[in-house]
PDB file of N, CA and C in Angstrom:
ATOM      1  N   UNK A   1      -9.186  -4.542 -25.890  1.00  0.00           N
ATOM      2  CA  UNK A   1      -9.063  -4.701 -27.323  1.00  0.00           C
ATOM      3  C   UNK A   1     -10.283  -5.493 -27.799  1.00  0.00           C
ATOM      4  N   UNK A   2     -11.045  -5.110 -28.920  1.00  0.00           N
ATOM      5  CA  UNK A   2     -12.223  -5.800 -29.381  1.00  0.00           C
ATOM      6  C   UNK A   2     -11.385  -7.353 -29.801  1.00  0.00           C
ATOM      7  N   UNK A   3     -12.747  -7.949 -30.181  1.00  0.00           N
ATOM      8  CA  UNK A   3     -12.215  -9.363 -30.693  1.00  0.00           C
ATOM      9  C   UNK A   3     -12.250  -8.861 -32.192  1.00  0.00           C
ATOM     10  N   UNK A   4     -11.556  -9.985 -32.885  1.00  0.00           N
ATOM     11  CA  UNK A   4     -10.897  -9.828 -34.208  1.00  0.00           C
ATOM     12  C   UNK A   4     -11.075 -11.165 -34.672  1.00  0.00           C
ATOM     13  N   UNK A   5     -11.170 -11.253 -35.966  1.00  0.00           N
ATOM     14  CA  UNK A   5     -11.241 -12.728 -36.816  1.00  0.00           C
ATOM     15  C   UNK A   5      -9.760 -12.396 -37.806  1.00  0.00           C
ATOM     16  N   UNK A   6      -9.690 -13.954 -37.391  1.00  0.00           N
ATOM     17  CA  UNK A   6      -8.011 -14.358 -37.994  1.00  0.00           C
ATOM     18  C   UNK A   6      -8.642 -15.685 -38.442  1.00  0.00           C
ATOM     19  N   UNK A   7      -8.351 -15.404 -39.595  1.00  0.00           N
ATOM     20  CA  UNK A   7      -8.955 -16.502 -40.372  1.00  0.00           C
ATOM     21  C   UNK A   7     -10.174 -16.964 -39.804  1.00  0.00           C
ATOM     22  N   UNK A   8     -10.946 -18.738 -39.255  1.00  0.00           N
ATOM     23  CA  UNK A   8     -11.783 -19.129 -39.812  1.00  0.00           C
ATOM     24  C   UNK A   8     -12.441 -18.667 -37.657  1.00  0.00           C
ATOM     25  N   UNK A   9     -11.253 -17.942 -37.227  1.00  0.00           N
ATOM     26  CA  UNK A   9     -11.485 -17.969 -36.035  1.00  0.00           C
ATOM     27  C   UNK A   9     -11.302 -16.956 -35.313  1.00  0.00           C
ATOM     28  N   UNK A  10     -12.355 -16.584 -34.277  1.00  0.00           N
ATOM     29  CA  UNK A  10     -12.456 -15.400 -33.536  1.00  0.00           C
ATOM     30  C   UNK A  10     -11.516 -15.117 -32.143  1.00  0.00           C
ATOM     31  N   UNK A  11     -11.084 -14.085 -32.396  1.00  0.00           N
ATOM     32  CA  UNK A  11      -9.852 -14.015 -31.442  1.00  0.00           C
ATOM     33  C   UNK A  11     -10.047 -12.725 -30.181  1.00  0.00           C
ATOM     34  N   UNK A  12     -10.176 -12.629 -29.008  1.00  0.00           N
ATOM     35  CA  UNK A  12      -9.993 -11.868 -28.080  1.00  0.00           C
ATOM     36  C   UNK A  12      -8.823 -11.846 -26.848  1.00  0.00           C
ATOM     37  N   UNK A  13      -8.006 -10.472 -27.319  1.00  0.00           N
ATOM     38  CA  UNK A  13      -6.956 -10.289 -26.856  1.00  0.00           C
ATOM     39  C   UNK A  13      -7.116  -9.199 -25.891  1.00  0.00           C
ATOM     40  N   UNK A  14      -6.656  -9.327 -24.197  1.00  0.00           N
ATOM     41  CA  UNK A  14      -7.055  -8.513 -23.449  1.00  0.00           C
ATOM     42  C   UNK A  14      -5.894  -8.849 -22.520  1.00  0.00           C
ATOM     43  N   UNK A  15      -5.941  -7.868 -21.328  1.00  0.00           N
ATOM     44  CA  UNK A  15      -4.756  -7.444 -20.459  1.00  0.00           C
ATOM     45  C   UNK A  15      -5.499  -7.560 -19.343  1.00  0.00           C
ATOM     46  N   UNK A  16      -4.708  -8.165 -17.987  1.00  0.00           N
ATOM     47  CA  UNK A  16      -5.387  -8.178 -16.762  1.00  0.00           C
ATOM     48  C   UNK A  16      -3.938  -7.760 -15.706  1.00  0.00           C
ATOM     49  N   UNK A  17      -4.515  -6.401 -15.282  1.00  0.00           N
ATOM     50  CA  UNK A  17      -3.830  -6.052 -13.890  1.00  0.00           C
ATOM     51  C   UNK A  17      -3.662  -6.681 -13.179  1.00  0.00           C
ATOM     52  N   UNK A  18      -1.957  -7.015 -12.494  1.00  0.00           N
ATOM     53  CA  UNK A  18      -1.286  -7.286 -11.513  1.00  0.00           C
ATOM     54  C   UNK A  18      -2.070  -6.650  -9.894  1.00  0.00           C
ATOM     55  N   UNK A  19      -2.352  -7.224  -9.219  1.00  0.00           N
ATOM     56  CA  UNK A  19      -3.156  -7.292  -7.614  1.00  0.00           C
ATOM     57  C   UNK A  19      -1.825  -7.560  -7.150  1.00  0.00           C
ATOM     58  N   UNK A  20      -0.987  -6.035  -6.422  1.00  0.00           N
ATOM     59  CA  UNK A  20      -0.311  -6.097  -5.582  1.00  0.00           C
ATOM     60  C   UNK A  20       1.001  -6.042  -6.400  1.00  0.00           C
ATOM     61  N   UNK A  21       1.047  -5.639  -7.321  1.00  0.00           N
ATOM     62  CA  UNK A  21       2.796  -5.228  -8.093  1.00  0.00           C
ATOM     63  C   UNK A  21       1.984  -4.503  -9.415  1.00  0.00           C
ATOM     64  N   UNK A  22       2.994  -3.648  -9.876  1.00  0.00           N
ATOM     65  CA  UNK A  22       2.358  -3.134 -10.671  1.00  0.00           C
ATOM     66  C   UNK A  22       3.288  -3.892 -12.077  1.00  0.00           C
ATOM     67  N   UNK A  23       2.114  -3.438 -13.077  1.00  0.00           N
ATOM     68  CA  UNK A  23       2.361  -4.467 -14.355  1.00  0.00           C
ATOM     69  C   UNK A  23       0.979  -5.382 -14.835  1.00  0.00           C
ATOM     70  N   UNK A  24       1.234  -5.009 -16.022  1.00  0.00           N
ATOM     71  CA  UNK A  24      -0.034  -5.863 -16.890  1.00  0.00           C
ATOM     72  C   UNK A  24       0.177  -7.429 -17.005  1.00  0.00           C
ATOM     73  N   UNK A  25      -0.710  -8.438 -17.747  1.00  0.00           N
ATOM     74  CA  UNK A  25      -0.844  -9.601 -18.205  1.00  0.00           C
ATOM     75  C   UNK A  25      -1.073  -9.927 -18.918  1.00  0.00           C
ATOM     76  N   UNK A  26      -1.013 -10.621 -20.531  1.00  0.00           N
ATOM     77  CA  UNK A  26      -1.342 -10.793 -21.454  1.00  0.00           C
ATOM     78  C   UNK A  26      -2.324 -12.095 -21.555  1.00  0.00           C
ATOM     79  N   UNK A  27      -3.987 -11.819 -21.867  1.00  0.00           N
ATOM     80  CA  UNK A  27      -4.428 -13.067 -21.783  1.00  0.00           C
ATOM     81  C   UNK A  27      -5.231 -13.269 -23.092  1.00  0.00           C
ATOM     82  N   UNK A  28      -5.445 -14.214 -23.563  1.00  0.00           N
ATOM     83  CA  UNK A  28      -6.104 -14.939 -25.270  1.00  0.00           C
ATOM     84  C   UNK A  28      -7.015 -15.661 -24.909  1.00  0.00           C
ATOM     85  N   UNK A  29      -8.281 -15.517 -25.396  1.00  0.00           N
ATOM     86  CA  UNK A  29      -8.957 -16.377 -25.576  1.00  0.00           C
ATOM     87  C   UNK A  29      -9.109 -16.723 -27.664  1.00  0.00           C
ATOM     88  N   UNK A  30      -9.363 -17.943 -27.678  1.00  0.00           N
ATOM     89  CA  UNK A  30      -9.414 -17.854 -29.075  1.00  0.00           C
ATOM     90  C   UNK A  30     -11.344 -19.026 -29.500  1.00  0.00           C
ATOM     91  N   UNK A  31     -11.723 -18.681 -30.513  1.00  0.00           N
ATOM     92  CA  UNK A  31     -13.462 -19.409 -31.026  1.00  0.00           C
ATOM     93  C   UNK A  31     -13.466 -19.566 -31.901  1.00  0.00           C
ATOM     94  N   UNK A  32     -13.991 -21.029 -32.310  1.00  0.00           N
ATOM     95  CA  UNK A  32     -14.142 -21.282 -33.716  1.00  0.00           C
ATOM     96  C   UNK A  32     -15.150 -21.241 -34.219  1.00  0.00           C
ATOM     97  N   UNK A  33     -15.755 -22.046 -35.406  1.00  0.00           N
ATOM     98  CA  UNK A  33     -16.680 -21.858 -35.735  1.00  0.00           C
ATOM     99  C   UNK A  33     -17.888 -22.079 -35.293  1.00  0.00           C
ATOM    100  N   UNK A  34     -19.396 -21.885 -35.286  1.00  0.00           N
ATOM    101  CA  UNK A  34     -19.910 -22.592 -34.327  1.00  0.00           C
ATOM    102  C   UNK A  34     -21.572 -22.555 -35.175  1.00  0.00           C
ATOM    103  N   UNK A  35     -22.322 -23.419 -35.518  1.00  0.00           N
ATOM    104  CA  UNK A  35     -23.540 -23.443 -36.057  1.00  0.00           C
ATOM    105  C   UNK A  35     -24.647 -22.795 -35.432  1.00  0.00           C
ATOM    106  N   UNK A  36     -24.490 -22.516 -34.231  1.00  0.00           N
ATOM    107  CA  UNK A  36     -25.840 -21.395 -33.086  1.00  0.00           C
ATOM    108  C   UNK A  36     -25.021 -20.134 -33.109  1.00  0.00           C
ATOM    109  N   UNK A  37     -25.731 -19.206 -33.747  1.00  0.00           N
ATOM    110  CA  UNK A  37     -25.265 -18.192 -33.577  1.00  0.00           C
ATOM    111  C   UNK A  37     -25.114 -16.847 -32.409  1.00  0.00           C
ATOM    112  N   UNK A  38     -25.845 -18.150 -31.189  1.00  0.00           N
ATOM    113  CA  UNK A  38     -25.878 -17.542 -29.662  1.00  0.00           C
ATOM    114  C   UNK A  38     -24.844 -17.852 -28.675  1.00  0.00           C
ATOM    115  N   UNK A  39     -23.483 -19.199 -29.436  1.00  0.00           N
ATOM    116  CA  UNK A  39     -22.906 -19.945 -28.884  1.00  0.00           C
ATOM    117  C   UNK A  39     -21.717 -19.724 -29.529  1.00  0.00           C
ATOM    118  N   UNK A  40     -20.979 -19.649 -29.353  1.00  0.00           N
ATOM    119  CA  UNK A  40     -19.270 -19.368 -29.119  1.00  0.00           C
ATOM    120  C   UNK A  40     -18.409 -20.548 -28.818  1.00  0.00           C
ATOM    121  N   UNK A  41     -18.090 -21.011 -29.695  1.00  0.00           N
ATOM    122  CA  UNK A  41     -17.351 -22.687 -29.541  1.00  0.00           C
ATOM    123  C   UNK A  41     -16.156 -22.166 -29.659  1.00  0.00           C
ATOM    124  N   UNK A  42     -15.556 -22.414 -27.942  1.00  0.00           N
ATOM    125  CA  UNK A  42     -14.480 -22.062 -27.344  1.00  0.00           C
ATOM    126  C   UNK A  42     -13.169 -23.267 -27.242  1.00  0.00           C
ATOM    127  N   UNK A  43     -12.098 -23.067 -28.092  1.00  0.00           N
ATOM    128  CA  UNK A  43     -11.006 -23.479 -28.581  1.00  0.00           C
ATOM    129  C   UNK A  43      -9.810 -23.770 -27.858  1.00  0.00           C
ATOM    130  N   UNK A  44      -9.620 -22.389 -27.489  1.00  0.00           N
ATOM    131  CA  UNK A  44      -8.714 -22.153 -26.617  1.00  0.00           C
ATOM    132  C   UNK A  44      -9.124 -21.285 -25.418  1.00  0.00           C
ATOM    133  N   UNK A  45      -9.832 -21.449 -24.235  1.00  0.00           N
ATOM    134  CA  UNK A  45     -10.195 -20.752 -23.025  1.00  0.00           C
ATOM    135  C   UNK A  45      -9.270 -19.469 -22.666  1.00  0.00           C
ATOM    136  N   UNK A  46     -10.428 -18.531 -22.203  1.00  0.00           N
ATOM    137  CA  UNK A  46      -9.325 -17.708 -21.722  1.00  0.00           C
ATOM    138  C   UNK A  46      -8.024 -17.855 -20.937  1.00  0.00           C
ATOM    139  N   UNK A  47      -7.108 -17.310 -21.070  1.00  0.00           N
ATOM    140  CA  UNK A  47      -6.204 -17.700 -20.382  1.00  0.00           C
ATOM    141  C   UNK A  47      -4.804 -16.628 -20.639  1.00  0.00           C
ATOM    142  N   UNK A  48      -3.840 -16.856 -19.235  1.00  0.00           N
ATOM    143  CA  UNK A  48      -2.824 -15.843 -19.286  1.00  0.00           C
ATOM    144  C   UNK A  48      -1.730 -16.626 -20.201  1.00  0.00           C
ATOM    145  N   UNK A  49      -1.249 -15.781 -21.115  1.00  0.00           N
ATOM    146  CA  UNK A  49      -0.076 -15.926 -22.474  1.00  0.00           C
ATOM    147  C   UNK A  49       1.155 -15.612 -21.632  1.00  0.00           C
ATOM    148  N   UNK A  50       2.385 -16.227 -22.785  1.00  0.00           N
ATOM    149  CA  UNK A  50       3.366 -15.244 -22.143  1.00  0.00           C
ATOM    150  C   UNK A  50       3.824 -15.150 -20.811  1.00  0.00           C
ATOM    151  N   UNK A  51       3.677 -16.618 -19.990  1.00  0.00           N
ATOM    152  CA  UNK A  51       3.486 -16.877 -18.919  1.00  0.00           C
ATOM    153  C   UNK A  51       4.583 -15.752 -17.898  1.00  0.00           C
ATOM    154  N   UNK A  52       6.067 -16.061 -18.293  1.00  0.00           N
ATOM    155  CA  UNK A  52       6.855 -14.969 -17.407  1.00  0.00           C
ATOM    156  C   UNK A  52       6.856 -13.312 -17.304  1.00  0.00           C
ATOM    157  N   UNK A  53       6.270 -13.389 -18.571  1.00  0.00           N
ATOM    158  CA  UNK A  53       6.088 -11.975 -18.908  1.00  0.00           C
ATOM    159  C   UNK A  53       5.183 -10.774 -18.072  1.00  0.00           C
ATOM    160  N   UNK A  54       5.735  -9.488 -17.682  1.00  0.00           N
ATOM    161  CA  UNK A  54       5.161  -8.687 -17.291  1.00  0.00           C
ATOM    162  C   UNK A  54       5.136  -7.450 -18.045  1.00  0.00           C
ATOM    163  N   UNK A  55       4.289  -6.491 -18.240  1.00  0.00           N
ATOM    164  CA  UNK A  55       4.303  -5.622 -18.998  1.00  0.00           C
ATOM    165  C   UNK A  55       3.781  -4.094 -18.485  1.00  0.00           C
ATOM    166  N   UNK A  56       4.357  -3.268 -18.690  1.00  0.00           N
ATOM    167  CA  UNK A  56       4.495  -2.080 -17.963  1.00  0.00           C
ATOM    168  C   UNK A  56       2.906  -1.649 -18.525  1.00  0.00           C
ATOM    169  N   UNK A  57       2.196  -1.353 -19.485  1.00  0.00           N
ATOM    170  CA  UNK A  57       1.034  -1.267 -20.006  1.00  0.00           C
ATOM    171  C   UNK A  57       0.493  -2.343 -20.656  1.00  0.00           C
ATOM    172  N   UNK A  58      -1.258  -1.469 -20.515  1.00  0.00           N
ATOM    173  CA  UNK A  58      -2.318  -2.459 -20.818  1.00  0.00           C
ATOM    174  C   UNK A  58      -2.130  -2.397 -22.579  1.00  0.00           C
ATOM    175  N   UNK A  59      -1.707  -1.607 -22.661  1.00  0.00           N
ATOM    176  CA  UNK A  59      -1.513  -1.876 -24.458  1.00  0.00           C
ATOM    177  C   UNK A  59      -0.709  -2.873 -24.803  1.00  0.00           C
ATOM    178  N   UNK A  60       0.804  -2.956 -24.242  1.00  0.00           N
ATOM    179  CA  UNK A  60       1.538  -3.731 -23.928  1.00  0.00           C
ATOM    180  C   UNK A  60       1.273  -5.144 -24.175  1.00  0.00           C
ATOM    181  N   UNK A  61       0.819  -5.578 -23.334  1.00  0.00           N
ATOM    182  CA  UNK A  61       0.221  -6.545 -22.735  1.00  0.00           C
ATOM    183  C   UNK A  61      -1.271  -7.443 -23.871  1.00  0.00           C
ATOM    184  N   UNK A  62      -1.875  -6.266 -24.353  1.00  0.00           N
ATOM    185  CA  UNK A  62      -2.610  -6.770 -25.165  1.00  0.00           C
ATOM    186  C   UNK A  62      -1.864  -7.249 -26.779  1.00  0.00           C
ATOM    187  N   UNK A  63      -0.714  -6.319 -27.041  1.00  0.00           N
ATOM    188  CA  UNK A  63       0.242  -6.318 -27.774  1.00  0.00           C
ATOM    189  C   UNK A  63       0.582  -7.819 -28.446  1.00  0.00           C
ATOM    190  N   UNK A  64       1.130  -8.436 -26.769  1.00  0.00           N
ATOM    191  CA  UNK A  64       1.875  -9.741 -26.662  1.00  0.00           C
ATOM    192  C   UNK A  64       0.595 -10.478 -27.044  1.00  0.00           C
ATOM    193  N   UNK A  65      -0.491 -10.378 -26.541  1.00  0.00           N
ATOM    194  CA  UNK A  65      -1.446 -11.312 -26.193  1.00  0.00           C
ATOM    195  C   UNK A  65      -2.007 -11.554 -28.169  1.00  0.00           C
ATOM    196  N   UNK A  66      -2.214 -10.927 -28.868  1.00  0.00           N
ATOM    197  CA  UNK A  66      -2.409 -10.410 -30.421  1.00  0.00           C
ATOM    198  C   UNK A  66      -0.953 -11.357 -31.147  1.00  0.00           C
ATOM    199  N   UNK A  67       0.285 -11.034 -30.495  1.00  0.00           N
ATOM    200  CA  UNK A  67       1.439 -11.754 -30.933  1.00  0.00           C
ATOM    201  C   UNK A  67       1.195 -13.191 -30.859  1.00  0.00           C
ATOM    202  N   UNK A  68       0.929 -13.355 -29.668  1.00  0.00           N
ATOM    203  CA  UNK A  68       0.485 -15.429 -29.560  1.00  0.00           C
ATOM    204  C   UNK A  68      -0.106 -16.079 -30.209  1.00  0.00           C
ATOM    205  N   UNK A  69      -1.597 -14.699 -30.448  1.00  0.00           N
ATOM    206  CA  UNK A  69      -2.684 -15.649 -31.312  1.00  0.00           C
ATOM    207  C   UNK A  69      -2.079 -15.826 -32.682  1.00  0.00           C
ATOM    208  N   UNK A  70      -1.554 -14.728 -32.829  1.00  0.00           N
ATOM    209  CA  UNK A  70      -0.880 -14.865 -34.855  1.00  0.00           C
ATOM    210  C   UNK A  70      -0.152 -15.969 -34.795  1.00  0.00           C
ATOM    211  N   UNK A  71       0.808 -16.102 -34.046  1.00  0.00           N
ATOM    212  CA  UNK A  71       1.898 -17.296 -33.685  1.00  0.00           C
ATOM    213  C   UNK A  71       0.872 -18.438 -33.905  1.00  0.00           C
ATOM    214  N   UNK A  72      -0.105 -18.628 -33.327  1.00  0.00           N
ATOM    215  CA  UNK A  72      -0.909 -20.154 -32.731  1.00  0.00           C
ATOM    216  C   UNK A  72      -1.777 -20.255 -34.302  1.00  0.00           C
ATOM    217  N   UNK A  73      -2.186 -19.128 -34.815  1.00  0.00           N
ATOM    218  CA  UNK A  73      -2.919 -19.464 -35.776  1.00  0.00           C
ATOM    219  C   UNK A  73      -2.540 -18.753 -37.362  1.00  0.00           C
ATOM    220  N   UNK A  74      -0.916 -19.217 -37.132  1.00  0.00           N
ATOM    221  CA  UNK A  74      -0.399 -19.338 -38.735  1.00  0.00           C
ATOM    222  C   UNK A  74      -0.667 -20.059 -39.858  1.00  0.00           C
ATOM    223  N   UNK A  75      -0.794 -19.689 -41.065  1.00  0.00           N
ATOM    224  CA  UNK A  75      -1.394 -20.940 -42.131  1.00  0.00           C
ATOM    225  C   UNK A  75      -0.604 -22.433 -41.970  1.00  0.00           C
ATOM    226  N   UNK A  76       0.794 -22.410 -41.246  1.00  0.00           N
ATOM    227  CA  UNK A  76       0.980 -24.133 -41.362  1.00  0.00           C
ATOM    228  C   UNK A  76       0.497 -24.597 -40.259  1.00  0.00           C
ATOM    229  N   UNK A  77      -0.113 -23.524 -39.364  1.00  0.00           N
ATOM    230  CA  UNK A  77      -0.139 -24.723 -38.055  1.00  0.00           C
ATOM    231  C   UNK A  77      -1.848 -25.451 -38.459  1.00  0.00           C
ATOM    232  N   UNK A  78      -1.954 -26.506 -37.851  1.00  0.00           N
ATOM    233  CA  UNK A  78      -3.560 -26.933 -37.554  1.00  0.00           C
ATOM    234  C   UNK A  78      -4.317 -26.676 -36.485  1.00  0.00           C
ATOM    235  N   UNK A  79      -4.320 -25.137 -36.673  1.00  0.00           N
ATOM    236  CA  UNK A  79      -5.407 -24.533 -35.402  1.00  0.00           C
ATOM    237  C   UNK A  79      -4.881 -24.105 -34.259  1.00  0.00           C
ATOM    238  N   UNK A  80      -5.711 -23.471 -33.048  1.00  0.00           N
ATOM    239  CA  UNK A  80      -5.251 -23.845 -31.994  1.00  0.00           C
ATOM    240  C   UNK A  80      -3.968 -24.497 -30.955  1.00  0.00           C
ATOM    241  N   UNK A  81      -3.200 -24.246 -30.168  1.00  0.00           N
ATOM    242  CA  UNK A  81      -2.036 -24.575 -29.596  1.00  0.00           C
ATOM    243  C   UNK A  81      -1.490 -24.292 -28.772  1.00  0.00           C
ATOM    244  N   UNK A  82      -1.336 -25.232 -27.303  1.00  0.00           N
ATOM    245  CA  UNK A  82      -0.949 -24.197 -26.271  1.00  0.00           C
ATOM    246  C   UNK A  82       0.542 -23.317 -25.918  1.00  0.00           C
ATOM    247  N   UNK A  83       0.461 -22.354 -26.014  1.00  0.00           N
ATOM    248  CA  UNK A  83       1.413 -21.492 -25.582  1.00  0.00           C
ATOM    249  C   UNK A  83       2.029 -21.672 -23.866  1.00  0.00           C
TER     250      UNK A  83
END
């Protein structure tokens, strides 16, 4: 899934295959703003969402991962938040 801007912040939502069971992973990275436009000021590190969760597809999976970031970066919250 490409990255996407949600509000003031750049969001990449992607799926990582299970090694040895089958089933996807939902993982988020999320970036804020950043004054070098060669540099990517990283917020929330990549990382697997949705920790128990397994998901039969990579769509799936990217699905959930798109669900977290909206969750984490609703207008009341202040930014960023670990899931």
């Amino acid at each position: 899934m490409p990255s996407e801007k949600i509000g003031e912040y750049e969001v990449e939502c992607s799926a990582v295959e299970l090694i040895g069971a089958p089933g996807w992973v939902a993982h988020l990275a999320i970036y804020g703003h950043s004054h070098n436009p060669m540099h990517r000021n990283n917020v929330f590190p990549d990382q697997r969402v949705s920790l128990d969760a397994v998901f039969p597809t990579k769509e799936e999976a990217e699905a959930e991962a798109h669900r977290v970031a909206l969750t984490m970066l609703t207008p009341n919250s202040n930014g960023p938040s670990e899931h």
